[in-house]
C-alpha atoms as a PDB file:
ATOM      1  CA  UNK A   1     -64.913 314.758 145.033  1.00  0.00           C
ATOM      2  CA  UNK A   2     -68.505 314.421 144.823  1.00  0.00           C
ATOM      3  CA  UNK A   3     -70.578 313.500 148.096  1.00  0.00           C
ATOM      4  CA  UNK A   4     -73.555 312.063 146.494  1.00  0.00           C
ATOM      5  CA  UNK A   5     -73.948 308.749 145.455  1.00  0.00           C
ATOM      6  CA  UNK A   6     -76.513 309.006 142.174  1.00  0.00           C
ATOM      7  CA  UNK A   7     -73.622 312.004 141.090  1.00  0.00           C
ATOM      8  CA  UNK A   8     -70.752 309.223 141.970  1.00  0.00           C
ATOM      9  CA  UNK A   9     -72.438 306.922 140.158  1.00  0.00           C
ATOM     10  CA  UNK A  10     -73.240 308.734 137.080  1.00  0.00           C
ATOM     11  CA  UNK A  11     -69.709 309.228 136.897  1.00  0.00           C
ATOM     12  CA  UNK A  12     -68.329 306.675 136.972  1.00  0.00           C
ATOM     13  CA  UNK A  13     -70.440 305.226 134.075  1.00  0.00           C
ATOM     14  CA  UNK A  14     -69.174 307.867 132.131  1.00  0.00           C
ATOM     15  CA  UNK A  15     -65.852 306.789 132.974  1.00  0.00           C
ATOM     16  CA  UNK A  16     -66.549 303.363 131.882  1.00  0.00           C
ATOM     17  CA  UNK A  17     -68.522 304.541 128.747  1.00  0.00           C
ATOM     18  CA  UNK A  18     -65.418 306.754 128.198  1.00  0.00           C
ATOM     19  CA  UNK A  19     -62.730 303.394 128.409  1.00  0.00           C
ATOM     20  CA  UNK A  20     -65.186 301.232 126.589  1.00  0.00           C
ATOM     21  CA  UNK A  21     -65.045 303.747 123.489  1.00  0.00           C
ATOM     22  CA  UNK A  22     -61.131 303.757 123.662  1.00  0.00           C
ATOM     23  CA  UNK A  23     -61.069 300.400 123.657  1.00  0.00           C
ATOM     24  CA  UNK A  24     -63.370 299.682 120.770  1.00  0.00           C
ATOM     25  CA  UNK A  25     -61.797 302.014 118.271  1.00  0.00           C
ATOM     26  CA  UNK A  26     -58.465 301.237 119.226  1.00  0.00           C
ATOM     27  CA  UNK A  27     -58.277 297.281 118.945  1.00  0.00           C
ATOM     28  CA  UNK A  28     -58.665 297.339 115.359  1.00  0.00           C
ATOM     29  CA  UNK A  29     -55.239 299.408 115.238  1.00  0.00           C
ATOM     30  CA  UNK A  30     -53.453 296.759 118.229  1.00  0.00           C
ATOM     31  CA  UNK A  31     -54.222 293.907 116.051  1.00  0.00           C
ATOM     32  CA  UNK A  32     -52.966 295.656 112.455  1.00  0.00           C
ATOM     33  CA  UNK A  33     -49.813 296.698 114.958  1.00  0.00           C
ATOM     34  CA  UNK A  34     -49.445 293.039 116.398  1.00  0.00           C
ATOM     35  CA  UNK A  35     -50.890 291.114 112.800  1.00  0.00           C
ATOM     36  CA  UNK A  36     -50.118 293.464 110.084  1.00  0.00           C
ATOM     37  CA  UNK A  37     -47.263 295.891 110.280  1.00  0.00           C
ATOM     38  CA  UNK A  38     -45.907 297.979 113.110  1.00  0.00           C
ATOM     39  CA  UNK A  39     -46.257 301.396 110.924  1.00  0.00           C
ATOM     40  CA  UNK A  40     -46.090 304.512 112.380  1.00  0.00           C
ATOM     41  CA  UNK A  41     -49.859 304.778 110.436  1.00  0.00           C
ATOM     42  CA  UNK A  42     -51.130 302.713 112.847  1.00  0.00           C
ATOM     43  CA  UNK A  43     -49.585 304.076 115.786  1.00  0.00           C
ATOM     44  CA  UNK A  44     -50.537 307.546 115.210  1.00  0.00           C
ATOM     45  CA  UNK A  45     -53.709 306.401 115.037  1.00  0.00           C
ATOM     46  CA  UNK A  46     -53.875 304.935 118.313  1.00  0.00           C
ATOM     47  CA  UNK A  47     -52.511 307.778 119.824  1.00  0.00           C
ATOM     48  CA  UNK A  48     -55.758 310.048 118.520  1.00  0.00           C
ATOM     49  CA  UNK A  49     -58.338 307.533 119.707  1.00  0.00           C
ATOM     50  CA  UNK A  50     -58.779 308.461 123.116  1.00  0.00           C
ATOM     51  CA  UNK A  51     -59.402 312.080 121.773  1.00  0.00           C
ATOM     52  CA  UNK A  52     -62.069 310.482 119.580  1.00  0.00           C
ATOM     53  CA  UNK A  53     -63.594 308.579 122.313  1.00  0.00           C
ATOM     54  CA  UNK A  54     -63.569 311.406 124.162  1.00  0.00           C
ATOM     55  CA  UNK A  55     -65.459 313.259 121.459  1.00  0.00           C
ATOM     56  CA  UNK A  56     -67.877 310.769 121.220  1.00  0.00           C
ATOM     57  CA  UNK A  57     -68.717 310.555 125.251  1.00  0.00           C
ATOM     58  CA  UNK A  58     -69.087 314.260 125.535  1.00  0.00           C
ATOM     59  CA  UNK A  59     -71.589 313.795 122.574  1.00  0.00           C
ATOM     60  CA  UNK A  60     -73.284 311.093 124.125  1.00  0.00           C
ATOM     61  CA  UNK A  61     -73.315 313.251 127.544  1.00  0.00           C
ATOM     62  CA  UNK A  62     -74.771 316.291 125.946  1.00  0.00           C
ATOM     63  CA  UNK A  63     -71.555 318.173 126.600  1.00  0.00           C
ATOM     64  CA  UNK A  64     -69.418 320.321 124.407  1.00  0.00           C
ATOM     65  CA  UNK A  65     -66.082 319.743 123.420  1.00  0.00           C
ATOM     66  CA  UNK A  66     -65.713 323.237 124.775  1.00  0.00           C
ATOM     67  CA  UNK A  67     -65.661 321.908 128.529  1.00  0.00           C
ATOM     68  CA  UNK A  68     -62.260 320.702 127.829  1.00  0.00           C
ATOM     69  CA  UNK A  69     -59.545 322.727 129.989  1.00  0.00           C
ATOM     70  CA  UNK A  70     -58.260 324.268 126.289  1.00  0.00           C
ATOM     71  CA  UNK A  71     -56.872 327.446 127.888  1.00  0.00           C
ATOM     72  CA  UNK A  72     -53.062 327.936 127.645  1.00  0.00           C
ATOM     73  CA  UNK A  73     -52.663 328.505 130.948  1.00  0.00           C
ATOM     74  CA  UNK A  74     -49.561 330.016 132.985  1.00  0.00           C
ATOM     75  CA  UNK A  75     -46.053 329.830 131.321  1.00  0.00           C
ATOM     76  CA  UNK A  76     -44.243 328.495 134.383  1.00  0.00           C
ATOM     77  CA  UNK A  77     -46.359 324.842 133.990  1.00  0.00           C
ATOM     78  CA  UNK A  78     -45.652 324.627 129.984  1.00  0.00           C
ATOM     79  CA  UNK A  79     -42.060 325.527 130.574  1.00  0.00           C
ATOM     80  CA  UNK A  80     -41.547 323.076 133.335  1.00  0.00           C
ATOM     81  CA  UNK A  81     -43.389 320.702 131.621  1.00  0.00           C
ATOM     82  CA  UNK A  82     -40.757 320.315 129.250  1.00  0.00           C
ATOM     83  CA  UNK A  83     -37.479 320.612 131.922  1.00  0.00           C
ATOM     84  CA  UNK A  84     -38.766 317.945 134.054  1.00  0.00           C
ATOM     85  CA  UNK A  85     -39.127 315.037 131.175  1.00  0.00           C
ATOM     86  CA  UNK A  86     -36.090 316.312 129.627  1.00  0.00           C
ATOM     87  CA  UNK A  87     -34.240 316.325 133.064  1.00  0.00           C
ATOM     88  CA  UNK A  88     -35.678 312.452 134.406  1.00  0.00           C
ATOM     89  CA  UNK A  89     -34.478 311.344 130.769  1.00  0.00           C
ATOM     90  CA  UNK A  90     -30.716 312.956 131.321  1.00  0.00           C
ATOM     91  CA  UNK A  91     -30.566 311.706 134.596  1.00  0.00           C
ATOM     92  CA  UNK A  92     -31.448 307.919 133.734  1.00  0.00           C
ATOM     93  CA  UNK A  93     -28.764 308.264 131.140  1.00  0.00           C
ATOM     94  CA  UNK A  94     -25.824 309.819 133.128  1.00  0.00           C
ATOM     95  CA  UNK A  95     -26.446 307.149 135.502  1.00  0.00           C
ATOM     96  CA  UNK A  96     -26.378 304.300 132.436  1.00  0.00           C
ATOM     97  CA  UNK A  97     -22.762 305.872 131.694  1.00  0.00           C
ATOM     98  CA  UNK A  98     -21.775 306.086 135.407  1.00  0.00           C
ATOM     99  CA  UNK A  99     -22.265 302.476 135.948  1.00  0.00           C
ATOM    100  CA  UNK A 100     -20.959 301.373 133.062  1.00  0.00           C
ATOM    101  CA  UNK A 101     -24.263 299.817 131.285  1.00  0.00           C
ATOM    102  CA  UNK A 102     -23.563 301.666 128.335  1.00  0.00           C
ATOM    103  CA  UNK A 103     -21.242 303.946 127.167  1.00  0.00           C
ATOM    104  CA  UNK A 104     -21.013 307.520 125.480  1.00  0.00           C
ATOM    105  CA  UNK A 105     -21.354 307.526 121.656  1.00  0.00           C
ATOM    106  CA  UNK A 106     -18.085 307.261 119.657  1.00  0.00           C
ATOM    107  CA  UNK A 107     -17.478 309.381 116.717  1.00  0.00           C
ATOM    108  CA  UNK A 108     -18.763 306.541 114.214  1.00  0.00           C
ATOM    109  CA  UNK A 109     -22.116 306.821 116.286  1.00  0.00           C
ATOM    110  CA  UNK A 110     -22.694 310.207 116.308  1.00  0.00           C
ATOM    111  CA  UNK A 111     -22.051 310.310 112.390  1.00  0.00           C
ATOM    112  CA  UNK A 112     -24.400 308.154 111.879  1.00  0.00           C
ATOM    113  CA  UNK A 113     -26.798 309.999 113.794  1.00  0.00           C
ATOM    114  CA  UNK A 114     -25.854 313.051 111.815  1.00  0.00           C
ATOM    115  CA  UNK A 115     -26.465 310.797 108.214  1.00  0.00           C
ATOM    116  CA  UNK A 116     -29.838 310.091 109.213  1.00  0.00           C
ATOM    117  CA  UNK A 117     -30.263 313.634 109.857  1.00  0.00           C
ATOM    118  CA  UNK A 118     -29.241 315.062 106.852  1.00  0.00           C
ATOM    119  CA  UNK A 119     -25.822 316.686 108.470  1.00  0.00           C
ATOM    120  CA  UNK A 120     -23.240 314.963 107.720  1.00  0.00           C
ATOM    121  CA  UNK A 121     -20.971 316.108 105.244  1.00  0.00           C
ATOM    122  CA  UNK A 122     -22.268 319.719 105.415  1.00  0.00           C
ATOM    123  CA  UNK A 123     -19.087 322.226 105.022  1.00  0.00           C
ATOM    124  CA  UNK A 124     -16.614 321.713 108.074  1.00  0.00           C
ATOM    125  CA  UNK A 125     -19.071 320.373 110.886  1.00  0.00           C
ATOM    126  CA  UNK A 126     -17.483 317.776 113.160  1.00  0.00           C
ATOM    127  CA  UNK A 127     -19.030 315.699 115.926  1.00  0.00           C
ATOM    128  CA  UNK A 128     -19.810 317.857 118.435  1.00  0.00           C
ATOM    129  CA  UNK A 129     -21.038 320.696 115.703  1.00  0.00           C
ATOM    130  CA  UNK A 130     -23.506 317.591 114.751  1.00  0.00           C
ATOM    131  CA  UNK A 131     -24.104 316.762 117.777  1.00  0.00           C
ATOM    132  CA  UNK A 132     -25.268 319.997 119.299  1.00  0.00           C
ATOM    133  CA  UNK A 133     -27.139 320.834 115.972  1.00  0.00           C
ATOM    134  CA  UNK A 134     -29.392 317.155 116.370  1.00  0.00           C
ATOM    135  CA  UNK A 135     -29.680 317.887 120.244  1.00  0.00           C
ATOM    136  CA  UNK A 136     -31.399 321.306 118.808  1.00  0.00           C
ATOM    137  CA  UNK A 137     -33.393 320.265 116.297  1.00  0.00           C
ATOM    138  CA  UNK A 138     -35.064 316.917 117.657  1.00  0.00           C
ATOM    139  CA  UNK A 139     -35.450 319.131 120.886  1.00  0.00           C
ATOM    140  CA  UNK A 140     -37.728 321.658 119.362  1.00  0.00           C
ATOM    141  CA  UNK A 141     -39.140 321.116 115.864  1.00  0.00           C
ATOM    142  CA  UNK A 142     -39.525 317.300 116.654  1.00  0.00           C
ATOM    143  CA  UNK A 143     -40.634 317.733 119.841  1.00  0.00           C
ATOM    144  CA  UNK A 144     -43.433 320.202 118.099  1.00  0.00           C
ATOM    145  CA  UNK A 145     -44.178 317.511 115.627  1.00  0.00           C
ATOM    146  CA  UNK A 146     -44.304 314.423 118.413  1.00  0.00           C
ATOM    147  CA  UNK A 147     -46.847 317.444 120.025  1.00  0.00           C
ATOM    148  CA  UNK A 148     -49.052 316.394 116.876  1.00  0.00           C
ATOM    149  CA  UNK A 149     -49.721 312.890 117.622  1.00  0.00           C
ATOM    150  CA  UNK A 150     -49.689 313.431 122.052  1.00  0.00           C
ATOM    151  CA  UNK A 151     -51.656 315.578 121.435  1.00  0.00           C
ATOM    152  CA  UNK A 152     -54.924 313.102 120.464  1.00  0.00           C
ATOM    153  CA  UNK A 153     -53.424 311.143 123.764  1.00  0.00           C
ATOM    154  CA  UNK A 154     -53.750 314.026 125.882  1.00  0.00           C
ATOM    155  CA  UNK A 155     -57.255 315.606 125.201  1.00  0.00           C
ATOM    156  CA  UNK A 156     -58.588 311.963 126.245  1.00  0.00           C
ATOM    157  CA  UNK A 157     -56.362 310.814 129.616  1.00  0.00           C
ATOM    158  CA  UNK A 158     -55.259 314.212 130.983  1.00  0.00           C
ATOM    159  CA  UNK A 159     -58.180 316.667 128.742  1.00  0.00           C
ATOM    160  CA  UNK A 160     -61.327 314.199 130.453  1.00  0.00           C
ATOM    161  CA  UNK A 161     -60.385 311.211 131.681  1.00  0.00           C
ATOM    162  CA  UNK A 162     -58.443 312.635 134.795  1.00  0.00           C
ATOM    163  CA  UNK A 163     -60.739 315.047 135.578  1.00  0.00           C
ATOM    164  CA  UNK A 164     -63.829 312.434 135.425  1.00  0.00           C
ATOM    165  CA  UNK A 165     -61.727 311.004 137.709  1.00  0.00           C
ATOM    166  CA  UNK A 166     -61.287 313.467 140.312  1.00  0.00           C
ATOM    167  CA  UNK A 167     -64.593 313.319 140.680  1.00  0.00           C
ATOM    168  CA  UNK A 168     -64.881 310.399 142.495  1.00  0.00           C
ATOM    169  CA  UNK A 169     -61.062 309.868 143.145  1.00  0.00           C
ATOM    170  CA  UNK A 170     -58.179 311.499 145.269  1.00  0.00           C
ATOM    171  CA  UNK A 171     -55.266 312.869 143.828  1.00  0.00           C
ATOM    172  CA  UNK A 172     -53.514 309.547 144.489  1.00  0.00           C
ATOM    173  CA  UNK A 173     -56.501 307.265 143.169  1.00  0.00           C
ATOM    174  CA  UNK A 174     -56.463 309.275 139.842  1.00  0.00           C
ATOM    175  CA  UNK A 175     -53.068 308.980 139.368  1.00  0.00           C
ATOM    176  CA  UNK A 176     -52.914 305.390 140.187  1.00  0.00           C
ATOM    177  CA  UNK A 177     -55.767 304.198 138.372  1.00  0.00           C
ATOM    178  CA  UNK A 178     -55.310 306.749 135.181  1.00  0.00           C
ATOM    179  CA  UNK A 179     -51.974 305.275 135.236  1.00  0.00           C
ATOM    180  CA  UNK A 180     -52.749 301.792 135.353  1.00  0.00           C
ATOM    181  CA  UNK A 181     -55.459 302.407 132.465  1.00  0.00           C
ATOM    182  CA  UNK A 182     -53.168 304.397 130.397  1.00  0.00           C
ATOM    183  CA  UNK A 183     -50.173 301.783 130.905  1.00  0.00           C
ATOM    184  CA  UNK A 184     -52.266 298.886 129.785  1.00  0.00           C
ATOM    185  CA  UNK A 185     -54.040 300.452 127.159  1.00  0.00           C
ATOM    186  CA  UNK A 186     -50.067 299.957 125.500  1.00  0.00           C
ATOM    187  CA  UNK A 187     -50.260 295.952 125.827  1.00  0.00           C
ATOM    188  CA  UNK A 188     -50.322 295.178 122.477  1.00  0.00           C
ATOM    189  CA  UNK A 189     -46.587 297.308 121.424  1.00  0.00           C
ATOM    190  CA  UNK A 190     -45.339 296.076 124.611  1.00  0.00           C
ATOM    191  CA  UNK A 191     -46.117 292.258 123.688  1.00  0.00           C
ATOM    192  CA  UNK A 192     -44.421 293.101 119.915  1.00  0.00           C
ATOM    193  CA  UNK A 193     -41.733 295.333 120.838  1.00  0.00           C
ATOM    194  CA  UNK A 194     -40.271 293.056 123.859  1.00  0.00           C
ATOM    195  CA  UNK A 195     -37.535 290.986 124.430  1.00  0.00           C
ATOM    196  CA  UNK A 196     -38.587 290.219 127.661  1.00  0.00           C
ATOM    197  CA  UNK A 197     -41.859 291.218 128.321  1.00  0.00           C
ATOM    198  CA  UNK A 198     -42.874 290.115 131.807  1.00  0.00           C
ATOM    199  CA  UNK A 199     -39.558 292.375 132.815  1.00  0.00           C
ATOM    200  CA  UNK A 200     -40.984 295.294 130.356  1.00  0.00           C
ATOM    201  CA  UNK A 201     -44.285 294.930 131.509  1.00  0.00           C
ATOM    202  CA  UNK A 202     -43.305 295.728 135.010  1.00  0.00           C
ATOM    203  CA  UNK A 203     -40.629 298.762 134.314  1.00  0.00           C
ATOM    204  CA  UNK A 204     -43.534 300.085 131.775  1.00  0.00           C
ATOM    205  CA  UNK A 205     -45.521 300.342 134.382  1.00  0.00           C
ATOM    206  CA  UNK A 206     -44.042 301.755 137.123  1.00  0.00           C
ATOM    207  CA  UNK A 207     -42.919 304.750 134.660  1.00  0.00           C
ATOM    208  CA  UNK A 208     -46.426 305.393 133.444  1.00  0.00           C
ATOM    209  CA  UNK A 209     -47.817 305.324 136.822  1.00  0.00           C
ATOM    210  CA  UNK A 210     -45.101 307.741 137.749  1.00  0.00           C
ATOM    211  CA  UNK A 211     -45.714 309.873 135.034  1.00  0.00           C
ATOM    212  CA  UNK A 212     -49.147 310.117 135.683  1.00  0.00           C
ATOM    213  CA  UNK A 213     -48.366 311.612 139.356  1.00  0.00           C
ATOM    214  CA  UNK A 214     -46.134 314.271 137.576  1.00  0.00           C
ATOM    215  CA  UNK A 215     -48.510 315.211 134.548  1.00  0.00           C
ATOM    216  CA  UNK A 216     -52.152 314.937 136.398  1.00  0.00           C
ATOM    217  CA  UNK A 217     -50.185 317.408 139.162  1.00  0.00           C
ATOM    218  CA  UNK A 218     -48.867 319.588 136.331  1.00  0.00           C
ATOM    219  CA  UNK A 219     -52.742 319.613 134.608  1.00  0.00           C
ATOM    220  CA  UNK A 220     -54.480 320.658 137.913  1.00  0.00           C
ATOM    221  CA  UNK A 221     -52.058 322.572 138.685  1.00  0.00           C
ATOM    222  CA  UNK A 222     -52.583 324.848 135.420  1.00  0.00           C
ATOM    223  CA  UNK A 223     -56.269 324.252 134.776  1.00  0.00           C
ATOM    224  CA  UNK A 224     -54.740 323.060 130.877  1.00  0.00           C
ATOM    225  CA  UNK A 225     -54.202 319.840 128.938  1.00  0.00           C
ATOM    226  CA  UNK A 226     -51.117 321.570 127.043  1.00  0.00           C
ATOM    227  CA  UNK A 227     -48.447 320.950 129.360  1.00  0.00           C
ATOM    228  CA  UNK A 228     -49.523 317.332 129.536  1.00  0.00           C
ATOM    229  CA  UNK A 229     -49.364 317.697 125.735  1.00  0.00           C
ATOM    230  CA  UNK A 230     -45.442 318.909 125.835  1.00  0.00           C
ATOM    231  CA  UNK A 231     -44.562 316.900 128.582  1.00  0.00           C
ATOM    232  CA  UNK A 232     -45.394 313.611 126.304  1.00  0.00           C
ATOM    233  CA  UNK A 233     -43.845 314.887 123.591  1.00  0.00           C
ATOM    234  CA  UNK A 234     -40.527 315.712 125.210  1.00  0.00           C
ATOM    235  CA  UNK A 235     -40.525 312.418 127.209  1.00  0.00           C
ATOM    236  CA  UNK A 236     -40.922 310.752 124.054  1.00  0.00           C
ATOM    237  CA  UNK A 237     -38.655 312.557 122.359  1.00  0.00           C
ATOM    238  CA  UNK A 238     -35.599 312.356 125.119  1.00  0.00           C
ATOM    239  CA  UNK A 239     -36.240 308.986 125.858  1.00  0.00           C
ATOM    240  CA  UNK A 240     -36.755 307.182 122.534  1.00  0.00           C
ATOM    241  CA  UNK A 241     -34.461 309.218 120.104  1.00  0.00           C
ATOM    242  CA  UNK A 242     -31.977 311.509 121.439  1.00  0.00           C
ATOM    243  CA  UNK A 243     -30.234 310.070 124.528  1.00  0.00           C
ATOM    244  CA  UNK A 244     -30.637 306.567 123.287  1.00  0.00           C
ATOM    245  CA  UNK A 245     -28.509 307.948 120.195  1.00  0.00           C
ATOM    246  CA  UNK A 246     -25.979 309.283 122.473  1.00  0.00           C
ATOM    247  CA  UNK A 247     -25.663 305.620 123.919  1.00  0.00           C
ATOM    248  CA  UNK A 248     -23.456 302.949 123.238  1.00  0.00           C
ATOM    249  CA  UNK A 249     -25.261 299.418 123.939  1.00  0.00           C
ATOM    250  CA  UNK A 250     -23.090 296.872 125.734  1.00  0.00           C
ATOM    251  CA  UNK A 251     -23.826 293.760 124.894  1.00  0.00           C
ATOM    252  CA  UNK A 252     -25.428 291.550 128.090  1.00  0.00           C
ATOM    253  CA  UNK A 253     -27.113 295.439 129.930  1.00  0.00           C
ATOM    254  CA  UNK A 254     -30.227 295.977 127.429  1.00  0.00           C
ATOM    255  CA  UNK A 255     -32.792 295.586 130.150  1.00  0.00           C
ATOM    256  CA  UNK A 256     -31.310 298.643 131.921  1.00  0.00           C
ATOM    257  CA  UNK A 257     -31.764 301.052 128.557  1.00  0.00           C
ATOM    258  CA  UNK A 258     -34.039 302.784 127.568  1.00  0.00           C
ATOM    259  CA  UNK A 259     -37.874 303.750 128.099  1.00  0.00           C
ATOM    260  CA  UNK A 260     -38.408 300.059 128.873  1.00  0.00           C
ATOM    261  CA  UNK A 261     -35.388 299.822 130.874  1.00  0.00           C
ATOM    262  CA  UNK A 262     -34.855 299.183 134.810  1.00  0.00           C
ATOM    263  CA  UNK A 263     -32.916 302.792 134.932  1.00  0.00           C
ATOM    264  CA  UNK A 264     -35.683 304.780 133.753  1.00  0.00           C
ATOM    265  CA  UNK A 265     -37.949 302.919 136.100  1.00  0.00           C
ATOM    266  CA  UNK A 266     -35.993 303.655 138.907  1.00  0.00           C
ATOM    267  CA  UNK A 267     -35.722 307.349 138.203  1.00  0.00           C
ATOM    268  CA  UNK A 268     -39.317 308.687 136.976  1.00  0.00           C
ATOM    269  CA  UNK A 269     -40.355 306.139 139.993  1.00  0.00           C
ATOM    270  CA  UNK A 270     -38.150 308.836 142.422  1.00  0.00           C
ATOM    271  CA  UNK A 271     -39.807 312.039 140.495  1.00  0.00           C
ATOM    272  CA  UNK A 272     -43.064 310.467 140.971  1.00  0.00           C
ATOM    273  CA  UNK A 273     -42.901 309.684 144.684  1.00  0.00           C
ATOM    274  CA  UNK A 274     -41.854 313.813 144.987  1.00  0.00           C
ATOM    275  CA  UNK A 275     -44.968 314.739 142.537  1.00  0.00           C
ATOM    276  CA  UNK A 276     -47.319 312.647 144.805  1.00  0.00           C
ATOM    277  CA  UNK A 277     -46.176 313.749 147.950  1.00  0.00           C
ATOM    278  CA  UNK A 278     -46.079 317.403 146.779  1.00  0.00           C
ATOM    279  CA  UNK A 279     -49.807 316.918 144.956  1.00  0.00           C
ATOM    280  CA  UNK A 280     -51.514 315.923 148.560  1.00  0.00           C
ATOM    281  CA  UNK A 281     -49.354 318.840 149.821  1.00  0.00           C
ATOM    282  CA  UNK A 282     -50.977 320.961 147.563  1.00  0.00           C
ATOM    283  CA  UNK A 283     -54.606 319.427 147.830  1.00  0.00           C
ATOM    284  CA  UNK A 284     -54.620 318.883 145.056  1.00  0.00           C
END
């Protein structure tokens, strides 16, 4: 962190310049969202404005794009960035199943998962063949193409924003406060998308917060912003469209499913306790 005050301060007016930037580009995309039409348009476009603002306060700074942490960095942090989201994810659902708040697809599920991906009906596959082949597919070439749109997420919170903030912040105050940011910069899908949002609101944030412990440890750790950039992508992709798929609802238990549920709270809460505790460890 930095010792003098004029440097503190000059940071953290970056930071602010930085959030005021997101803000301003983003709202007109929240209000078509919340107004308009929830189209995947408009969320994609959200999810590239904080790489935009962050393209415009390096310009304003008189710093190049080329300060980013673009490197690849070591293969161990890329390919645990994509076990531990998967894992989290697997482990909220197993425990969904255990205690009975939803149960394991039936056949007529999982064939109707397999008809929206094109596979049903192809020469002798049956339900597990299906199954296995989705599990594949939406774990690798649609986690590649989620990479796409976390990707315009990433080079603004975990790219600049955290490392602004580690500036002035511990490792604990930047994961915190990134996480409180990042959570509340989603509002506006969390006010349209709920059934009950002061419930949502709370599980949404505790998993963001605890994500933020696990992917600002995982960017220092590797001096890049691409395992932040998987790690999205697979979270998304695990926790909005392939165990949810796998899932029977049961009617009366929908506030313990999915990324909004009380399970995955619970879980990536547990992950990001570990992450925190290991981060200070690690000084980081």
């Amino acid at each position: 962190m930095l010792e003098k005050s004029s440097e503190r301060k000059k940071t953290w007016k970056t930071i602010f310049l930085f959030l005021a930037i997101v803000i301003l580009i983003t709202s007109p995309f929240h209000y078509a969202i919340v107004n308009l039409y929830p189209s995947r348009i408009y969320v994609g476009a959200i999810m590239w404005c904080p790489a935009i603002a962050t393209i415009i306060t390096l310009k304003i700074k008189g710093r190049e794009i080329s300060s980013l942490n673009w490197n690849w960095g070591d293969w161990k942090y890329i390919r645990w960035s994509y076990f531990i989201p998967a894992l989290y994810v697997i482990i909220t659902y197993i425990l969904i199943w255990t205690f009975g708040f939803g149960d394991l697809a039936n056949k007529e599920a999982i064939t109707e998962w397999g008809k929206d991906l094109g596979l049903f009906g192809i020469g002798t596959l049956n339900t597990t063949s299906i199954t296995i082949i989705a599990i594949i597919l939406l774990g690798t070439v649609e986690v590649i193409r989620a990479s796409a749109t976390t990707l315009g997420e990433e080079i603004g919170w975990r790219g600049f924003f955290i490392y602004e903030l580690r500036k002035v912040l511990s490792f604990t105050g930047v994961s915190v406060f990134s996480g409180l940011v990042w959570a509340a910069w989603h509002w506006p899908l969390l006010v349209y998308y709920s059934n009950n949002v002061l419930l949502e609101f709370i599980t949404f944030f505790i998993v963001i917060i605890s994500m933020s412990f696990i992917m600002a440890y995982y960017t220092f750790k590797s001096n890049s912003l691409w395992p932040a950039v998987l790690f999205h992508a697979v979270s998304n992709v695990y926790i909005q469209k392939i165990m949810p798929s796998l899932t029977m609802k049961i009617e009366g238990t929908e506030h313990w499913l999915g990324e909004n549920g009380i399970m995955f709270a619970i879980v990536t809460s547990i992950f990001g306790i570990y992450f925190w505790h290991k981060g200070i460890k690690e000084n980081l």
